[in-house]
PDB file of N, CA and C in Angstrom:
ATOM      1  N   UNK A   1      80.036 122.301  94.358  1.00  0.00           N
ATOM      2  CA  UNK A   1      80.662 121.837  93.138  1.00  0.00           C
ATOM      3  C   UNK A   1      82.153 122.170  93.133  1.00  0.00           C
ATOM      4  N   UNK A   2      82.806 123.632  93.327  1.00  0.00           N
ATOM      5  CA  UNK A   2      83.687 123.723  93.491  1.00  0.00           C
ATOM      6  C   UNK A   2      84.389 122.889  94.495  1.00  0.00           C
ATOM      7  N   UNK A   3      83.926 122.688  95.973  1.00  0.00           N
ATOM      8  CA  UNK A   3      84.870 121.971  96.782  1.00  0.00           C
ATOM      9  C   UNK A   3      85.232 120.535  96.014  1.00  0.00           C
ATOM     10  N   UNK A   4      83.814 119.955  95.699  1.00  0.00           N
ATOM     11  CA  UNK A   4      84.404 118.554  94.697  1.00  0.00           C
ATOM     12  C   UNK A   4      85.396 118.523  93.655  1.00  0.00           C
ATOM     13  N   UNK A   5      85.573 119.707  92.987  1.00  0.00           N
ATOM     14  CA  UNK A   5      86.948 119.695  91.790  1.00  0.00           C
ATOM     15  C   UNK A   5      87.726 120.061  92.673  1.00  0.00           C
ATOM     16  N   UNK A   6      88.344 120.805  93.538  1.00  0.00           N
ATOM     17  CA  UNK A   6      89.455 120.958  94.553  1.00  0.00           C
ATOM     18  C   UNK A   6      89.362 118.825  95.367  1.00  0.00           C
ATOM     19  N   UNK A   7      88.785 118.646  95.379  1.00  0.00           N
ATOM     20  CA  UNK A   7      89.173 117.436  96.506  1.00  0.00           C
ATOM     21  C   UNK A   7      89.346 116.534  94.894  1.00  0.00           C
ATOM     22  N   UNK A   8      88.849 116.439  94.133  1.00  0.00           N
ATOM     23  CA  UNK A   8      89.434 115.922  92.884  1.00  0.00           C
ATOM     24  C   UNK A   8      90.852 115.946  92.515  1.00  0.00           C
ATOM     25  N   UNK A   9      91.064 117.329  92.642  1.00  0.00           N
ATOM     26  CA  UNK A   9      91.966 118.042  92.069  1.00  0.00           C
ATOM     27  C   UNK A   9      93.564 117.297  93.465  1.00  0.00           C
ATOM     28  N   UNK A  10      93.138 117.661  94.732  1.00  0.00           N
ATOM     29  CA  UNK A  10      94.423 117.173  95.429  1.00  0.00           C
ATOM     30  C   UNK A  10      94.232 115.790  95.075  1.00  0.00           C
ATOM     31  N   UNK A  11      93.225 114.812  95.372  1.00  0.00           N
ATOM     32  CA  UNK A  11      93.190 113.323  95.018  1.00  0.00           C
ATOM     33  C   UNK A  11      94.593 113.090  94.029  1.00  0.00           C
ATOM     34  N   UNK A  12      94.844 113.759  92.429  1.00  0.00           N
ATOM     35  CA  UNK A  12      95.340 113.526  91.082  1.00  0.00           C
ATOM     36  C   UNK A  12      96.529 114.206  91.615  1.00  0.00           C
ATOM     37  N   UNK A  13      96.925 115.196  92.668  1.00  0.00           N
ATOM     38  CA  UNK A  13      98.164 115.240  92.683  1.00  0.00           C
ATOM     39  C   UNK A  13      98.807 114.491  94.220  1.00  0.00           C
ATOM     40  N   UNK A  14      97.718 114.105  94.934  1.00  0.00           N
ATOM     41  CA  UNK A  14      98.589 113.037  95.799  1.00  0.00           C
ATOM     42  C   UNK A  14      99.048 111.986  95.547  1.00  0.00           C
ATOM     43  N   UNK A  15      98.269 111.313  94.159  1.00  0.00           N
ATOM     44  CA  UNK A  15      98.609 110.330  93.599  1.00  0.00           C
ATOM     45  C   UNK A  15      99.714 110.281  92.637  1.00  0.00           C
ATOM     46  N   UNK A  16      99.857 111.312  91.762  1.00  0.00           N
ATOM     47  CA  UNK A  16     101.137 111.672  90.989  1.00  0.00           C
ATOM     48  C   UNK A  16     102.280 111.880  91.608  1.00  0.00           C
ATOM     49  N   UNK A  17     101.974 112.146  93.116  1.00  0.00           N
ATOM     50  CA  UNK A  17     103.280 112.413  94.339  1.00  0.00           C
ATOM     51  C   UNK A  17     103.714 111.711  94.437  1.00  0.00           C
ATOM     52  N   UNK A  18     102.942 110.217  94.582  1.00  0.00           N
ATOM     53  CA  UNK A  18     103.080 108.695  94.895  1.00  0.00           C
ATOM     54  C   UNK A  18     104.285 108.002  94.045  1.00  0.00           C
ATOM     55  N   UNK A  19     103.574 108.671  92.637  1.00  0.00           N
ATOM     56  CA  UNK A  19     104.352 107.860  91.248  1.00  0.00           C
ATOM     57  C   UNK A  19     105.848 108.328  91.215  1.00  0.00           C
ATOM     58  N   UNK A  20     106.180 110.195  91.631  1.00  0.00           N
ATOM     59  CA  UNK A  20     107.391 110.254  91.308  1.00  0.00           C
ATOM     60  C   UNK A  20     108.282 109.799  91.851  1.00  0.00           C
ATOM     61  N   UNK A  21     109.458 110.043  90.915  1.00  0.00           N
ATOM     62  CA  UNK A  21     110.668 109.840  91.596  1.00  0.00           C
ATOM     63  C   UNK A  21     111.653 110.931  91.613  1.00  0.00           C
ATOM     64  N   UNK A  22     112.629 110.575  92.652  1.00  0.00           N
ATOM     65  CA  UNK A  22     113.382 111.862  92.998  1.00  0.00           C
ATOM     66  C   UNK A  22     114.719 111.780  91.601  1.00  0.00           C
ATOM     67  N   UNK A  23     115.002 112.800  91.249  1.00  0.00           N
ATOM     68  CA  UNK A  23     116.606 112.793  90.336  1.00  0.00           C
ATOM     69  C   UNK A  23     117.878 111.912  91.154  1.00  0.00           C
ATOM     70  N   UNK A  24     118.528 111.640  90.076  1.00  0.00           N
ATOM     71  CA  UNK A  24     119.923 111.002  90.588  1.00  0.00           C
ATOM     72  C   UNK A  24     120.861 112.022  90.993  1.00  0.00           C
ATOM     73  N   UNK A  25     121.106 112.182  92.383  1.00  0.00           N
ATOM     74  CA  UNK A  25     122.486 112.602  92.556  1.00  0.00           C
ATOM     75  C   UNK A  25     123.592 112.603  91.268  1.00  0.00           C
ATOM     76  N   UNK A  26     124.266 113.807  92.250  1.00  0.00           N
ATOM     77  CA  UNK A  26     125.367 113.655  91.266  1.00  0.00           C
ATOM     78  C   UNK A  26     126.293 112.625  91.612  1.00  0.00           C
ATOM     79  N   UNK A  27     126.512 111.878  92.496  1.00  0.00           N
ATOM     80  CA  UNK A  27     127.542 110.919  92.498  1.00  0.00           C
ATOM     81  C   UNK A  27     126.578 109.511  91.552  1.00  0.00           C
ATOM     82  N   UNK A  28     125.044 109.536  91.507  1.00  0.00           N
ATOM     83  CA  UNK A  28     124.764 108.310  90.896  1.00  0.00           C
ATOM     84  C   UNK A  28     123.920 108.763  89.130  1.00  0.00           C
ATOM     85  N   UNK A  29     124.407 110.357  89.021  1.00  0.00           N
ATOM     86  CA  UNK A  29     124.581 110.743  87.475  1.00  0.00           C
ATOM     87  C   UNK A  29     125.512 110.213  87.368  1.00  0.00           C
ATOM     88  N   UNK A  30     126.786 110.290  87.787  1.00  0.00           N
ATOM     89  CA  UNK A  30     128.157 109.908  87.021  1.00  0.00           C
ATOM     90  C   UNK A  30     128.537 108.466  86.993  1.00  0.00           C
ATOM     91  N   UNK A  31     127.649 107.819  88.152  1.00  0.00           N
ATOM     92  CA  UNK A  31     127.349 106.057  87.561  1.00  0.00           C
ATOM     93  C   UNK A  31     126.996 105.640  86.476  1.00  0.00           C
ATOM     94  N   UNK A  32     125.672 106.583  86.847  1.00  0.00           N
ATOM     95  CA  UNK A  32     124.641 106.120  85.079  1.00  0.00           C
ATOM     96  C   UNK A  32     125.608 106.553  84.129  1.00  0.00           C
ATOM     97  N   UNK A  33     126.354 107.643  83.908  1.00  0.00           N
ATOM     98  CA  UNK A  33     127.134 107.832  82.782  1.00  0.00           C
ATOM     99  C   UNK A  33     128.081 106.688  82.623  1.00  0.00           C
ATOM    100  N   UNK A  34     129.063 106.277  83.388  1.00  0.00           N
ATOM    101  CA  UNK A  34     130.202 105.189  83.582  1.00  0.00           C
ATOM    102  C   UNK A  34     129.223 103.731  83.160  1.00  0.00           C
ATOM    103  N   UNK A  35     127.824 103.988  83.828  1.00  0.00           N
ATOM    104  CA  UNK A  35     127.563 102.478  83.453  1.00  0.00           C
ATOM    105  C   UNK A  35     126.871 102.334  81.625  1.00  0.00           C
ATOM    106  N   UNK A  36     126.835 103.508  81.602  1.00  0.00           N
ATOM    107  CA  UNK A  36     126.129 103.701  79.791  1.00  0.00           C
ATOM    108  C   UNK A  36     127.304 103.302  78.938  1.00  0.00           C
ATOM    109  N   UNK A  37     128.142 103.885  79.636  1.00  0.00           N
ATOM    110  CA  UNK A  37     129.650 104.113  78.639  1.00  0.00           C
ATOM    111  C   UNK A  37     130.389 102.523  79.089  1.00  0.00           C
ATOM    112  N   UNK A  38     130.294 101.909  79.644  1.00  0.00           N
ATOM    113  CA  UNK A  38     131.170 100.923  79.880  1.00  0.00           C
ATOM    114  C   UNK A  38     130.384  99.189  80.429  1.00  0.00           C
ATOM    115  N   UNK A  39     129.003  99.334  80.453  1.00  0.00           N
ATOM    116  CA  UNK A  39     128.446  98.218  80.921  1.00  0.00           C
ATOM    117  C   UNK A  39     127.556  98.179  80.495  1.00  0.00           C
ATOM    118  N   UNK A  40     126.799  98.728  79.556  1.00  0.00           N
ATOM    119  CA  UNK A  40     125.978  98.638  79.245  1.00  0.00           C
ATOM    120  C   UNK A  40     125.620  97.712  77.855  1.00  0.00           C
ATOM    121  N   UNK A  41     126.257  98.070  77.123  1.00  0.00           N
ATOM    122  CA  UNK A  41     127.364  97.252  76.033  1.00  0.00           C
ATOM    123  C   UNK A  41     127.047  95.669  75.878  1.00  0.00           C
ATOM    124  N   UNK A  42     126.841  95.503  77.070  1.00  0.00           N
ATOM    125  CA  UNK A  42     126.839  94.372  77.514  1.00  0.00           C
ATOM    126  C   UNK A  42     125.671  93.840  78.336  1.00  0.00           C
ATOM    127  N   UNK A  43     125.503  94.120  79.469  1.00  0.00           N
ATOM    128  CA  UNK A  43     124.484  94.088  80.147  1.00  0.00           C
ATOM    129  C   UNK A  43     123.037  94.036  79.998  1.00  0.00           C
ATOM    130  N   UNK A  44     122.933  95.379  78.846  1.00  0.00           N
ATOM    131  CA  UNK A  44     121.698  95.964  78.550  1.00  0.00           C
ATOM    132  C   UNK A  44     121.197  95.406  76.568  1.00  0.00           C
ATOM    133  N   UNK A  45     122.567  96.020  76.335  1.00  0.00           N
ATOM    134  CA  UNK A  45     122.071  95.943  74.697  1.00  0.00           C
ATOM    135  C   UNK A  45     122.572  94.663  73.819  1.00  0.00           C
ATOM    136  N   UNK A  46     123.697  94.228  74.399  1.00  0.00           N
ATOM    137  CA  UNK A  46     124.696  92.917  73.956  1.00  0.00           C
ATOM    138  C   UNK A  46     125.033  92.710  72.546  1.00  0.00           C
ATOM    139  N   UNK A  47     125.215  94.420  72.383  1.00  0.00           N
ATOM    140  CA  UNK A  47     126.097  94.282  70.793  1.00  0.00           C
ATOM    141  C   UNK A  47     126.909  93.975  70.536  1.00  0.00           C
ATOM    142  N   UNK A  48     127.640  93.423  71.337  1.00  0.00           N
ATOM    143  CA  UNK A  48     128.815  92.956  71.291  1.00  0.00           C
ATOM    144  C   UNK A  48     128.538  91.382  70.583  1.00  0.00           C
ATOM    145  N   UNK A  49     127.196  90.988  70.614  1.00  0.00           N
ATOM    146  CA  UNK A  49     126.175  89.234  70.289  1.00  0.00           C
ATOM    147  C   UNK A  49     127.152  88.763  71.073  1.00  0.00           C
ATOM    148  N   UNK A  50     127.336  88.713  72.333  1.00  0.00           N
ATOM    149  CA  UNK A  50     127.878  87.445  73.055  1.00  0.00           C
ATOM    150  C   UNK A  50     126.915  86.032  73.003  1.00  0.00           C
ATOM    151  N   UNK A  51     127.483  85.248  72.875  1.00  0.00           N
ATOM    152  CA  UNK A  51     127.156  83.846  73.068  1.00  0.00           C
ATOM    153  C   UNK A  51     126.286  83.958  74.532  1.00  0.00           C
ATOM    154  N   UNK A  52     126.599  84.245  75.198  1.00  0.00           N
ATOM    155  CA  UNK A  52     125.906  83.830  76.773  1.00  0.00           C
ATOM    156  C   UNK A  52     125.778  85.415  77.428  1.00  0.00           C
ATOM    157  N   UNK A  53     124.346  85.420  77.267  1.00  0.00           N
ATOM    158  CA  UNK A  53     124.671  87.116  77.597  1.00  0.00           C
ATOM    159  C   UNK A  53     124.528  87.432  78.840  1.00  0.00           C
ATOM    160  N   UNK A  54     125.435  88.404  79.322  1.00  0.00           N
ATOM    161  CA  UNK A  54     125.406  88.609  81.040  1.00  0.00           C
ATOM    162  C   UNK A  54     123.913  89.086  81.807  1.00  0.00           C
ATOM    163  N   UNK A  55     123.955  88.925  83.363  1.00  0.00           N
ATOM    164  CA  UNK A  55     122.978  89.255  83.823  1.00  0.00           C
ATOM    165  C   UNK A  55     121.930  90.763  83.188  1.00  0.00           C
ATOM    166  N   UNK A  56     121.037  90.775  83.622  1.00  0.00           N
ATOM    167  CA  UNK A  56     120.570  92.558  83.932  1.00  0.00           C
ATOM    168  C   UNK A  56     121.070  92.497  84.955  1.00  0.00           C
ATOM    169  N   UNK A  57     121.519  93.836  85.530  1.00  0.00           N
ATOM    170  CA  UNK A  57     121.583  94.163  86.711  1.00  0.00           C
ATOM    171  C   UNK A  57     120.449  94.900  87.304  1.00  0.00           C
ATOM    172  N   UNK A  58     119.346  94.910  86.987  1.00  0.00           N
ATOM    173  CA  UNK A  58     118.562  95.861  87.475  1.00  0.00           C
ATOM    174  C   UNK A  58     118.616  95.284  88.806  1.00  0.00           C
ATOM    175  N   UNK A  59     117.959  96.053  89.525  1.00  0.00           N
ATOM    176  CA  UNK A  59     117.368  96.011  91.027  1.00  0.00           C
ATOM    177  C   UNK A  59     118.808  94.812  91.812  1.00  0.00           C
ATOM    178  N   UNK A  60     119.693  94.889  91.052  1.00  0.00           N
ATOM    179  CA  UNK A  60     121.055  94.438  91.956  1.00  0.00           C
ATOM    180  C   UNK A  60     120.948  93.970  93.060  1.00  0.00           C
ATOM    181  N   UNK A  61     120.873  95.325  94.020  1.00  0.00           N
ATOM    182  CA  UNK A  61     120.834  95.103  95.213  1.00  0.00           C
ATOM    183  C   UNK A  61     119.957  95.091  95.918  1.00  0.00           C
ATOM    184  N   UNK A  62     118.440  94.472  95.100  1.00  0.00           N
ATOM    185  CA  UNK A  62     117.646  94.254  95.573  1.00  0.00           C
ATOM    186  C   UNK A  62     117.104  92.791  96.373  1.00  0.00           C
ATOM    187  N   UNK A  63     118.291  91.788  95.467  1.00  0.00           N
ATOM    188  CA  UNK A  63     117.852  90.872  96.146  1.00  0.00           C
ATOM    189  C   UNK A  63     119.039  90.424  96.848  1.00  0.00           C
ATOM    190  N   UNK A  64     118.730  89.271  97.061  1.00  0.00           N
ATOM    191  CA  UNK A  64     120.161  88.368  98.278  1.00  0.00           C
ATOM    192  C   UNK A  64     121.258  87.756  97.546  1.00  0.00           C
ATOM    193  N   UNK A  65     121.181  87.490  96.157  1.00  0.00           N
ATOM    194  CA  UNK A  65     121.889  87.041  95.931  1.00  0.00           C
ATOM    195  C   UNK A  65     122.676  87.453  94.283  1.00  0.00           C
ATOM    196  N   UNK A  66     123.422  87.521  94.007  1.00  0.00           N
ATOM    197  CA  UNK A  66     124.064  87.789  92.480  1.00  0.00           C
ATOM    198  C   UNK A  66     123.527  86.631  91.709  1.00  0.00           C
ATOM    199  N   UNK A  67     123.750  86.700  90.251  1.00  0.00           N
ATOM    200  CA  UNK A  67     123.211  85.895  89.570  1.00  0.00           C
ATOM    201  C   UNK A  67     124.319  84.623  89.256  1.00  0.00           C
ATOM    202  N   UNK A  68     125.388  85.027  89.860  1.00  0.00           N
ATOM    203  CA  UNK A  68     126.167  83.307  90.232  1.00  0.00           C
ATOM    204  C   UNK A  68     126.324  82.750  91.685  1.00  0.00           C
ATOM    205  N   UNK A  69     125.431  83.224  92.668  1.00  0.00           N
ATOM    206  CA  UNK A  69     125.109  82.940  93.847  1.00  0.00           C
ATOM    207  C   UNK A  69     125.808  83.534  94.829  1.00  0.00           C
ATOM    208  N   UNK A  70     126.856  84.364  94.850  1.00  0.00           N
ATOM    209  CA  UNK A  70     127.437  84.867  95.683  1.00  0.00           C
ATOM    210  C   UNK A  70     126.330  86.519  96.105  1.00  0.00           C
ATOM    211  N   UNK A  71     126.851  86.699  97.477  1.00  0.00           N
ATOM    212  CA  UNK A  71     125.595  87.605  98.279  1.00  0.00           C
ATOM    213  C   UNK A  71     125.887  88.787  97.170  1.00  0.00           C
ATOM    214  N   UNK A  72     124.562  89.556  97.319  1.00  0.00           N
ATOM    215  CA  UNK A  72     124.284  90.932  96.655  1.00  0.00           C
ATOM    216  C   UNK A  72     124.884  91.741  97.335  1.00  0.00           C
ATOM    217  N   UNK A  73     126.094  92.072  97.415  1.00  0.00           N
ATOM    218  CA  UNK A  73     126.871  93.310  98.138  1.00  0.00           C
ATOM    219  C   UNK A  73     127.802  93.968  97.766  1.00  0.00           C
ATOM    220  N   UNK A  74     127.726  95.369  98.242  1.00  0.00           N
ATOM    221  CA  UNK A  74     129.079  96.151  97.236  1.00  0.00           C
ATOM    222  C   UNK A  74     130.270  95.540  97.332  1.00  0.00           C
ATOM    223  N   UNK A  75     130.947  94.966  98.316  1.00  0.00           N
ATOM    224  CA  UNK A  75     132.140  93.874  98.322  1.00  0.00           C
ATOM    225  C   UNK A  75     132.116  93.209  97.494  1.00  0.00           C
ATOM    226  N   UNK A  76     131.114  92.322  96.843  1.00  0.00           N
ATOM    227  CA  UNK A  76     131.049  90.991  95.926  1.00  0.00           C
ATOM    228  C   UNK A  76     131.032  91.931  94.388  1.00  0.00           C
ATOM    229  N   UNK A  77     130.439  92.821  94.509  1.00  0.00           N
ATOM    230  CA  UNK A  77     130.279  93.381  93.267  1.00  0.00           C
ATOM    231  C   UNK A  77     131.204  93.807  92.635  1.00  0.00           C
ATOM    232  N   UNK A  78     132.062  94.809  93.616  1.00  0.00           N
ATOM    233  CA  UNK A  78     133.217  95.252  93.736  1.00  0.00           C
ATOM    234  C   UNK A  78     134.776  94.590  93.005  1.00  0.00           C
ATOM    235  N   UNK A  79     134.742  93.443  93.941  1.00  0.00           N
ATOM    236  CA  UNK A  79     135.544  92.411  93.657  1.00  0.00           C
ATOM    237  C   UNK A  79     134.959  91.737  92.047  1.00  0.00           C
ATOM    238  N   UNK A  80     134.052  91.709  91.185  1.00  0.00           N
ATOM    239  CA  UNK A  80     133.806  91.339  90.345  1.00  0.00           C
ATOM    240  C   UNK A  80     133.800  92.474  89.360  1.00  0.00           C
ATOM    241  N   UNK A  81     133.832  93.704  89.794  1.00  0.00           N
ATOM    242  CA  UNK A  81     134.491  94.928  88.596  1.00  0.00           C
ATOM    243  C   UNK A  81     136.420  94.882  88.555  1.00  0.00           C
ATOM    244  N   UNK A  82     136.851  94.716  89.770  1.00  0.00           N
ATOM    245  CA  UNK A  82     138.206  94.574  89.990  1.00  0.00           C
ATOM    246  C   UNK A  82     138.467  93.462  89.228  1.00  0.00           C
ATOM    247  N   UNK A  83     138.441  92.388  89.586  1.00  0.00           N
ATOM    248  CA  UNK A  83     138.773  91.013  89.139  1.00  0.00           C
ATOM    249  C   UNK A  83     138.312  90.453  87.691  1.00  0.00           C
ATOM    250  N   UNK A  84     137.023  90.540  87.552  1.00  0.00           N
ATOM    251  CA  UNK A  84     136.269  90.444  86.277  1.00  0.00           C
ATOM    252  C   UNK A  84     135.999  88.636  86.506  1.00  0.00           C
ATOM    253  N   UNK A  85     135.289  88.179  85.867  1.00  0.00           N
ATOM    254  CA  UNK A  85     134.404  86.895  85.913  1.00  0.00           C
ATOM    255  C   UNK A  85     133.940  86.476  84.754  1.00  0.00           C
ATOM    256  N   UNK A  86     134.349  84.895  84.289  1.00  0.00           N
ATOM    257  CA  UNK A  86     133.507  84.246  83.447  1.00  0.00           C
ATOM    258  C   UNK A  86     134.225  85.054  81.721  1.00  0.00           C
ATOM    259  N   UNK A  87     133.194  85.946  81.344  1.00  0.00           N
ATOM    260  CA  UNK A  87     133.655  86.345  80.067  1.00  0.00           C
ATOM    261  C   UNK A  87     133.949  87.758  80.609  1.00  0.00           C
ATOM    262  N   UNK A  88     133.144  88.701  81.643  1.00  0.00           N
ATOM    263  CA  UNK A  88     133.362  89.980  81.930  1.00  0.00           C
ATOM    264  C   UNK A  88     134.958  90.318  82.282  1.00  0.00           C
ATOM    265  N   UNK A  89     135.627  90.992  81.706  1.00  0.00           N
ATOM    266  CA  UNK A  89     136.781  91.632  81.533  1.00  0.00           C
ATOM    267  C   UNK A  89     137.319  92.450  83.243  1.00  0.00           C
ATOM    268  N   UNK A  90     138.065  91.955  83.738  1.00  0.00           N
ATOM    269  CA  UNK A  90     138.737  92.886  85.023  1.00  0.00           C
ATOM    270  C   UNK A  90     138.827  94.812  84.042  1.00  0.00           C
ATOM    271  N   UNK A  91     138.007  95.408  85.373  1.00  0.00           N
ATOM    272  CA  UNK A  91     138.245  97.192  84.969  1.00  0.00           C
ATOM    273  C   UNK A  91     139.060  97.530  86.348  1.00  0.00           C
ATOM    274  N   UNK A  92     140.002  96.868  86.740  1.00  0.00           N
ATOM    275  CA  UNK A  92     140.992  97.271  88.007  1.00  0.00           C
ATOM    276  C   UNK A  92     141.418  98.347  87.377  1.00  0.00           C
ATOM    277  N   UNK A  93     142.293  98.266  86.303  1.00  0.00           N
ATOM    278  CA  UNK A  93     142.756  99.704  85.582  1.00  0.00           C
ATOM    279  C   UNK A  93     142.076 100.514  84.861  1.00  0.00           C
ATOM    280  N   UNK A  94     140.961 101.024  85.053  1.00  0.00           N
ATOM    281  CA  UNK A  94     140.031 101.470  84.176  1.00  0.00           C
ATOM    282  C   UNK A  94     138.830 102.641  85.260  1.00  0.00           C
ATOM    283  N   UNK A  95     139.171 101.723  86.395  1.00  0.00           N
ATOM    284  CA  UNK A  95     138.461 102.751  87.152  1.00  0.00           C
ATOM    285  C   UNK A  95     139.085 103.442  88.274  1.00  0.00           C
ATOM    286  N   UNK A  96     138.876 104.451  88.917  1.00  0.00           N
ATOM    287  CA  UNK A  96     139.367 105.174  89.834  1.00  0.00           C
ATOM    288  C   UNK A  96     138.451 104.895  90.827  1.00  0.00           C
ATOM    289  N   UNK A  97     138.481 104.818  92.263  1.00  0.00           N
ATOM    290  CA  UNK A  97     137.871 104.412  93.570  1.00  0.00           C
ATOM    291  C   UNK A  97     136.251 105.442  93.656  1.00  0.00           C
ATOM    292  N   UNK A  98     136.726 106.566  92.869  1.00  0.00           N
ATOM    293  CA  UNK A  98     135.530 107.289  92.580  1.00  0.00           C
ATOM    294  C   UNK A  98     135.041 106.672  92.269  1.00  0.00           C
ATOM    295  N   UNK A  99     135.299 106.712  90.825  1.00  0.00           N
ATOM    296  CA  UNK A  99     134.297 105.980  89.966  1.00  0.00           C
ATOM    297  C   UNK A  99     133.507 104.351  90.111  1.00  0.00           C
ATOM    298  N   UNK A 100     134.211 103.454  90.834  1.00  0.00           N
ATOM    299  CA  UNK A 100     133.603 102.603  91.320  1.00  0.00           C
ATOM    300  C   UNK A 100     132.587 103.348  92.331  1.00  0.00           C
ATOM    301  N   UNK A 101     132.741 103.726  93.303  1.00  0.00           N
ATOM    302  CA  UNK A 101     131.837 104.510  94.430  1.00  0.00           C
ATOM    303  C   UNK A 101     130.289 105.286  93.717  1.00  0.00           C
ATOM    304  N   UNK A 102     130.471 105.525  92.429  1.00  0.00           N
ATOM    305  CA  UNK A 102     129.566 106.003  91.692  1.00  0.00           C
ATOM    306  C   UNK A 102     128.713 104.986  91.593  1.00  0.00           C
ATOM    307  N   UNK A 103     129.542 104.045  90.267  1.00  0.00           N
ATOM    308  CA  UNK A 103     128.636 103.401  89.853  1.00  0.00           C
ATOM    309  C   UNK A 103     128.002 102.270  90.460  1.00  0.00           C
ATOM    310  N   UNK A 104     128.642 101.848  91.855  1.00  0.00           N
ATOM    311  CA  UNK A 104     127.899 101.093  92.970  1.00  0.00           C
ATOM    312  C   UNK A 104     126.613 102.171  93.497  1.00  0.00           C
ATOM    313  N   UNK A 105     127.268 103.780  93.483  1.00  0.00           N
ATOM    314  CA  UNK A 105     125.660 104.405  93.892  1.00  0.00           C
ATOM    315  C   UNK A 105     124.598 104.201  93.091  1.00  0.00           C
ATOM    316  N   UNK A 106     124.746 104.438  91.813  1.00  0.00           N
ATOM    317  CA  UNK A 106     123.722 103.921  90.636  1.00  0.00           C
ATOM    318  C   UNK A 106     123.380 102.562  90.460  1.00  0.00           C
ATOM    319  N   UNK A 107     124.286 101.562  90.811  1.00  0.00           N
ATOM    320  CA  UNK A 107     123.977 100.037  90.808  1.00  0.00           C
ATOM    321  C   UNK A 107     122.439 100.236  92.114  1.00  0.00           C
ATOM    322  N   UNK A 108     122.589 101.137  92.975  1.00  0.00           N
ATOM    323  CA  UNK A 108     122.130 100.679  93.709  1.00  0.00           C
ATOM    324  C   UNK A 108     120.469 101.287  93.747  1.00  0.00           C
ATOM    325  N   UNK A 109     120.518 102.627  92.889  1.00  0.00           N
ATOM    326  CA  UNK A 109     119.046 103.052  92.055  1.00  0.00           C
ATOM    327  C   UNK A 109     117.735 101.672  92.451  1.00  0.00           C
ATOM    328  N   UNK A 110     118.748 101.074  91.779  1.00  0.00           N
ATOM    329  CA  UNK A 110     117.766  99.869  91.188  1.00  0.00           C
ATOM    330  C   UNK A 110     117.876 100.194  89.451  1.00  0.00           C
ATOM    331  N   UNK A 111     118.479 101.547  89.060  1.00  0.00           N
ATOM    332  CA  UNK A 111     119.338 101.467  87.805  1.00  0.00           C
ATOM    333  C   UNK A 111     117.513 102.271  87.251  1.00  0.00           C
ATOM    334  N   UNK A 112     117.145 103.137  87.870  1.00  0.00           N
ATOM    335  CA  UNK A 112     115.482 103.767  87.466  1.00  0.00           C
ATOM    336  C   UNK A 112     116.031 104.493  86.586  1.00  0.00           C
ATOM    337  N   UNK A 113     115.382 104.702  85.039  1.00  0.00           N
ATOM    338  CA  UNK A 113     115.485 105.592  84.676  1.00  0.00           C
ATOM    339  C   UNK A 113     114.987 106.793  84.807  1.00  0.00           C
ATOM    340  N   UNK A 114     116.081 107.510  85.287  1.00  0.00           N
ATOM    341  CA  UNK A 114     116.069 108.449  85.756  1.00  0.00           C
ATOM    342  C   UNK A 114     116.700 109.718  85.284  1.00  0.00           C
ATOM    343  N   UNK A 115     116.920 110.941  85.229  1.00  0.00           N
ATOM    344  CA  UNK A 115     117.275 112.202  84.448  1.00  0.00           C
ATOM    345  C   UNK A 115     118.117 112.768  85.344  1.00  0.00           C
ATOM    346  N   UNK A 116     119.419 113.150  85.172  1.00  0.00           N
ATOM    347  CA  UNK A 116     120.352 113.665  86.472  1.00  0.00           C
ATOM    348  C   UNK A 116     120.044 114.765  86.704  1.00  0.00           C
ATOM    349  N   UNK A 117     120.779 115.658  87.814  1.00  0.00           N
ATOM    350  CA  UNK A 117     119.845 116.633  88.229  1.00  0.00           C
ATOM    351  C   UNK A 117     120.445 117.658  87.475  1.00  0.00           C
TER     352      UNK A 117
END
């Protein structure tokens, strides 16, 4: 009886092993912060009521392509925080090379909510 609640017992935590996930770095805490504070606004909650509301970004760089067809890559992305697109506002002056480098690490999560470390 006992061996069956022990082989029970690892079963429920190999499987809970399965489910977790690891914490965000600190370079893709300070994304999630930059992207709460500055994209989210938009992206996520769209209080702003835009007329045409921008992509999710979840899982970004998960697929092949951006949501105006150009490839899923930190270059394209990049160039579309620099430059800005459509209604999204250029943050050339707004961010520091860090801080882009961040929040491309967190773009690249897949954006999990997640708890920094």
């Amino acid at each position: 009886m006992k061996r069956g609640r022990t082989a029970i017992f690892s079963f429920a935590v190999l499987l809970a092993g399965c489910h977790a996930t690891p914490s965000l770095t600190p370079q893709q805490a300070e994304g999630k912060r930059l992207y709460d504070a500055g994209c989210a606004h938009c992206h996520e909650e769209n209080d702003l009521h835009l007329k045409k509301v921008p992509p999710n970004l979840h899982g970004l760089f998960n697929r092949k392509t951006l949501p105006d067809g150009a490839p899923a890559t930190e270059a394209e992305v990049e160039q579309i925080l620099l430059a800005g697109k459509g209604t999204m506002p250029s943050f050339a002056y707004q961010m520091t090379q860090e801080q882009m480098n961040a929040l491309l690490a967190y773009l690249h999560t897949g954006m999990r909510d997640e708890r920094s470390p």
